[in-house]
Protein backbone atom coordinates (compact mmCIF):
# COMPACT_ATOMS: atom_id res chain seq x y z
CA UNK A 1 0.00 0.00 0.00
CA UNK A 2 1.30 3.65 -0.98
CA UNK A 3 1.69 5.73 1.96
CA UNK A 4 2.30 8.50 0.07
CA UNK A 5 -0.77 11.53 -0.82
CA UNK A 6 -0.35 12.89 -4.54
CA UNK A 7 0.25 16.15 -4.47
CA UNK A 8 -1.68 18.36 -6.85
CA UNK A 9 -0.12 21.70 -7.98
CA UNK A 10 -1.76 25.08 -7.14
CA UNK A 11 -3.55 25.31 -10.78
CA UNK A 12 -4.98 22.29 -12.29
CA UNK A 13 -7.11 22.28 -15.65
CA UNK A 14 -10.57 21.61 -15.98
CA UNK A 15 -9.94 17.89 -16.68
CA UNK A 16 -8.55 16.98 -13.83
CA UNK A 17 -10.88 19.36 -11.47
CA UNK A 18 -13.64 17.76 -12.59
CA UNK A 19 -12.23 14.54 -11.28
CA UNK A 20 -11.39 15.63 -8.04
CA UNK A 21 -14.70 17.48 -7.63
CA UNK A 22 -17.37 15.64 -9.29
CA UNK A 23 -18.65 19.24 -10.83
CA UNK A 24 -19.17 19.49 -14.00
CA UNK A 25 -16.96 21.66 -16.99
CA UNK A 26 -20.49 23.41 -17.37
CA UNK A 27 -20.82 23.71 -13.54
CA UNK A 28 -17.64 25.02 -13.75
CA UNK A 29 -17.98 27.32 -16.54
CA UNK A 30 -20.86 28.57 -14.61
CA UNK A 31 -19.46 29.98 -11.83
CA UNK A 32 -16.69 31.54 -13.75
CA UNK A 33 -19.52 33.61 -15.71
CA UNK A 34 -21.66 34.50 -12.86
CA UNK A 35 -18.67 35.87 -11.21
CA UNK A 36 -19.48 33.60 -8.17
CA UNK A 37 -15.79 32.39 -8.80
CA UNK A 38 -13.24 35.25 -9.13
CA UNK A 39 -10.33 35.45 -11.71
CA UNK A 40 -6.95 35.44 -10.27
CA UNK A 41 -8.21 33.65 -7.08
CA UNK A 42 -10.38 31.06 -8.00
CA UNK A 43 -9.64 30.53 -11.73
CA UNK A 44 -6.86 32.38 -14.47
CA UNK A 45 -6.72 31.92 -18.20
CA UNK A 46 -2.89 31.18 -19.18
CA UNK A 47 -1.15 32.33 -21.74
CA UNK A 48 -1.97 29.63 -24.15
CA UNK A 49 -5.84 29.98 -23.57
CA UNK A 50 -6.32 26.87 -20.90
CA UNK A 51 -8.61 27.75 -17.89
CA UNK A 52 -7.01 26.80 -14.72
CA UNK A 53 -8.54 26.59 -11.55
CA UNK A 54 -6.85 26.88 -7.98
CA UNK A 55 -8.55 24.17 -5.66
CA UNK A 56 -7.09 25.81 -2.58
CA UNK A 57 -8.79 28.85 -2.86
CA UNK A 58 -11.91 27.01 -3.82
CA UNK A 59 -11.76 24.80 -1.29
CA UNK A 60 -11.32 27.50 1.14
CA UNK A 61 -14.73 29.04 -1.13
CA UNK A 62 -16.86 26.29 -0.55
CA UNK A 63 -15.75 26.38 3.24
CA UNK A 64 -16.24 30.16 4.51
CA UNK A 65 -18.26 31.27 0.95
CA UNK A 66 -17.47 34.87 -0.72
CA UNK A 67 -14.43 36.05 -0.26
């Protein structure tokens, strides 16, 4: 047995966020439109046009609500 947590980066694409959240890319698409999630906190479009989202901060989101 591995004894050993993965450790995610900071930013992870949509693919795998999905995966670790069970939300969906529209559920996430969703909150990036109504502005529920902020850019720069919660998600940040890179330079080569992927949408990355920061589980920390919406971990921390889900936990305490609005920043």
């Amino acid at each position: 047995m591995n004894s050993n947590p993965t450790v995610l980066p900071k930013w992870v694409k949509s693919c795998l966020y999905t995966k670790i959240s069970g939300l969906t890319v529209d559920a996430l698409k969703g909150k990036r439109v109504s502005g529920a999630w902020q850019e720069g906190l919660h998600w940040q479009k890179a330079p080569d046009g992927n949408i990355y989202y920061n589980w920390q901060a919406i971990d921390k989101w889900i936990e305490n609500g609005n920043p």
